[in-house]
N, C-alpha and C. Protein backbone atom coordinates (compact mmCIF):
# COMPACT_ATOMS: atom_id res chain seq x y z
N UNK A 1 0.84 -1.16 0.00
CA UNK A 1 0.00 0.00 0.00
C UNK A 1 0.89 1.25 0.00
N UNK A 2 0.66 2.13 -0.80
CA UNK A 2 1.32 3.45 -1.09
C UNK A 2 0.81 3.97 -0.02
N UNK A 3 1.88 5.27 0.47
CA UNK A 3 1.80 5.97 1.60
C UNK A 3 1.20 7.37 1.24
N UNK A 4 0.44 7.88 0.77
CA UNK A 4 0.27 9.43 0.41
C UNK A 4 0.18 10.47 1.57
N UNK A 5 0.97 11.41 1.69
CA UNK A 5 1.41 12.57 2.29
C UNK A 5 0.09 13.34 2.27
N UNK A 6 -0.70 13.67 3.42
CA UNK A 6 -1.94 14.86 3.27
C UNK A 6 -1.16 16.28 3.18
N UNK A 7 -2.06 17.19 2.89
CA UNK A 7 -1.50 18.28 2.66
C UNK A 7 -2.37 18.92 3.63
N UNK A 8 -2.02 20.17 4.67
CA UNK A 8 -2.97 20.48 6.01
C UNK A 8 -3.70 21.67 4.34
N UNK A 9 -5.20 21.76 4.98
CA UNK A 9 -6.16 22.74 3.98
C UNK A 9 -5.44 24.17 3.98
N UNK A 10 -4.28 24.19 5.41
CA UNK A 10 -4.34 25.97 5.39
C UNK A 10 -3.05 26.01 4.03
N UNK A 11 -2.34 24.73 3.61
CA UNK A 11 -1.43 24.83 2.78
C UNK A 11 -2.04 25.37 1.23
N UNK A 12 -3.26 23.94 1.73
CA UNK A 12 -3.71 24.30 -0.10
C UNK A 12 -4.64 25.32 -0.21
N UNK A 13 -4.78 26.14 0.56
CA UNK A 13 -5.54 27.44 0.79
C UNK A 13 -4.60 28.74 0.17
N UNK A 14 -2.94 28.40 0.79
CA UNK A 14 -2.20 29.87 0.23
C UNK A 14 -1.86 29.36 -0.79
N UNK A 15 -1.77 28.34 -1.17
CA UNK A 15 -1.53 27.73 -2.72
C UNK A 15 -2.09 28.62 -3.79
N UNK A 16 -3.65 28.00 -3.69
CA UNK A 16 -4.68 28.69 -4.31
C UNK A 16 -4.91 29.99 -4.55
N UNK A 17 -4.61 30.78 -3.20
CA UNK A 17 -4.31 32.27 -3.10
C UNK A 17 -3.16 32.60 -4.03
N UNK A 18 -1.97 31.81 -4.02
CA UNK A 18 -1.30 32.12 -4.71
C UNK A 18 -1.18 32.44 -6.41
N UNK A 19 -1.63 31.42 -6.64
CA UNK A 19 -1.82 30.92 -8.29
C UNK A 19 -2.88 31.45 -8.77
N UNK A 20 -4.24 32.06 -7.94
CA UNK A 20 -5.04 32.71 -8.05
C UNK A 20 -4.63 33.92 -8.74
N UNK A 21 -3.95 34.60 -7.49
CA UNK A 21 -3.03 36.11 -7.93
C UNK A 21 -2.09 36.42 -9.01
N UNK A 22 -1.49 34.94 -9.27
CA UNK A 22 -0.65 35.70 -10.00
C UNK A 22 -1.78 34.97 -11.87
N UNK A 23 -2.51 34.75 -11.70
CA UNK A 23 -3.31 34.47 -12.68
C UNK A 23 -4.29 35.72 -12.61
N UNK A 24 -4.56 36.66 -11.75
CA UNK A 24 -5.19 38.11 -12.41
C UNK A 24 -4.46 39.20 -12.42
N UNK A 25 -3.12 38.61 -11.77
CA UNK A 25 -1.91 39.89 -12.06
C UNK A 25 -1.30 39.85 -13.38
N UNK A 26 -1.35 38.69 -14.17
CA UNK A 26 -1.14 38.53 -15.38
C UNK A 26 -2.21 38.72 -16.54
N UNK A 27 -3.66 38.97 -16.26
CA UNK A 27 -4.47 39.73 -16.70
C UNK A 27 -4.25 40.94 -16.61
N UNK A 28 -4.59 41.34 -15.75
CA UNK A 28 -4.37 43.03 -15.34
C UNK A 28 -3.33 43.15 -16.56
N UNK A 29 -2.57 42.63 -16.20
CA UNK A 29 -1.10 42.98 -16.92
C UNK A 29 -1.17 43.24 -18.55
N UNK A 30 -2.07 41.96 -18.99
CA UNK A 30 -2.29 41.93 -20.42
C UNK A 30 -3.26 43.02 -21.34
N UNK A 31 -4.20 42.98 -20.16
CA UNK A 31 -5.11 44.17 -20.43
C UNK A 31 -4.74 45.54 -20.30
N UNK A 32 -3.90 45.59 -19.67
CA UNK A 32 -3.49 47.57 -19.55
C UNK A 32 -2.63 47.42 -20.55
N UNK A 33 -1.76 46.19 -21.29
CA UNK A 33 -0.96 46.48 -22.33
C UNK A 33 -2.06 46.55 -23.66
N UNK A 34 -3.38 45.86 -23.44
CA UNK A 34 -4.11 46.47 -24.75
C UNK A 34 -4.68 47.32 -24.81
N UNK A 35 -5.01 47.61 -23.81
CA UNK A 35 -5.48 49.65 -23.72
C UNK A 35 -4.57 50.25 -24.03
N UNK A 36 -3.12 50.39 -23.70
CA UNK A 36 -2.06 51.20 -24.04
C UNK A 36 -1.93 51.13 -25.61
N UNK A 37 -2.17 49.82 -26.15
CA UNK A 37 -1.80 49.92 -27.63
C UNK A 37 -3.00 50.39 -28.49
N UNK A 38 -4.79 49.89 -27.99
CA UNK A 38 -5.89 50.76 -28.25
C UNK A 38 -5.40 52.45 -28.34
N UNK A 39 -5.27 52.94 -27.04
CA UNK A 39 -4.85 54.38 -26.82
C UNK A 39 -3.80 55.43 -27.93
N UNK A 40 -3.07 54.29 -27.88
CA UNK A 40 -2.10 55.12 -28.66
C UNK A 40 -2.23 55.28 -30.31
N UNK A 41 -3.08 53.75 -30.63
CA UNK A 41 -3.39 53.41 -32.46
C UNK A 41 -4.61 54.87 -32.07
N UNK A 42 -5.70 54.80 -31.23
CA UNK A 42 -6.72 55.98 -31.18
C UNK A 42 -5.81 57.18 -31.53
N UNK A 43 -4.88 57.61 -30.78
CA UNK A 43 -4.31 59.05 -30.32
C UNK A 43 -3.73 59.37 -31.96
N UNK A 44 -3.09 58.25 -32.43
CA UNK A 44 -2.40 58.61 -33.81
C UNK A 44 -3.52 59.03 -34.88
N UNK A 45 -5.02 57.85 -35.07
CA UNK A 45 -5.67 57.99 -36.03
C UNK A 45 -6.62 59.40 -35.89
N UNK A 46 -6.44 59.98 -34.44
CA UNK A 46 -7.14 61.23 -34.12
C UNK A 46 -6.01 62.18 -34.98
N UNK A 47 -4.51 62.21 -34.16
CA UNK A 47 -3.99 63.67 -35.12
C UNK A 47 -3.49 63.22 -36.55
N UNK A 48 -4.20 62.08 -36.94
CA UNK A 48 -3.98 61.87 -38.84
C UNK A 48 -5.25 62.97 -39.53
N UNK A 49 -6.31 62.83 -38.29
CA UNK A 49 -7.37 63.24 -38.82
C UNK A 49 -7.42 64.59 -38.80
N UNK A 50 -6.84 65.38 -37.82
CA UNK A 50 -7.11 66.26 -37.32
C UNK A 50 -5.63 67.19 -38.69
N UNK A 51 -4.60 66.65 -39.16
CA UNK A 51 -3.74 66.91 -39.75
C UNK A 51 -4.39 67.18 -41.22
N UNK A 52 -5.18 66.23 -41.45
CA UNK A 52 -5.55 66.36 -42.99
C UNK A 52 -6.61 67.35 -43.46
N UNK A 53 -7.18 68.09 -42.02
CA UNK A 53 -8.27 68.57 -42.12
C UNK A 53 -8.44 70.23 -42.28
């Protein structure tokens, strides 16, 4: 019979916390880099417009 090691809940609790966080800190992350690139393609196609006019 195999011996399996329990894990106490408060372990797999900061686990979860953990991998949690860094799985919406890497959202966050992705998303303010596509607003920044939204923002800036906006900001250019505004003074193309504003240039030709």
């Amino acid at each position: 019979m195999k011996n399996y090691k329990t894990i106490s809940p408060g372990k797999l609790i900061a686990r979860f916390d953990n991998q949690l966080l860094d799985i919406l800190l890497e959202d966050l992350r992705n998303s303010r880099a596509k607003n920044k690139v939204k923002s800036i393609n906006h900001q250019a196609t505004k003074q193309h417009t504003l240039s030709a006019a």
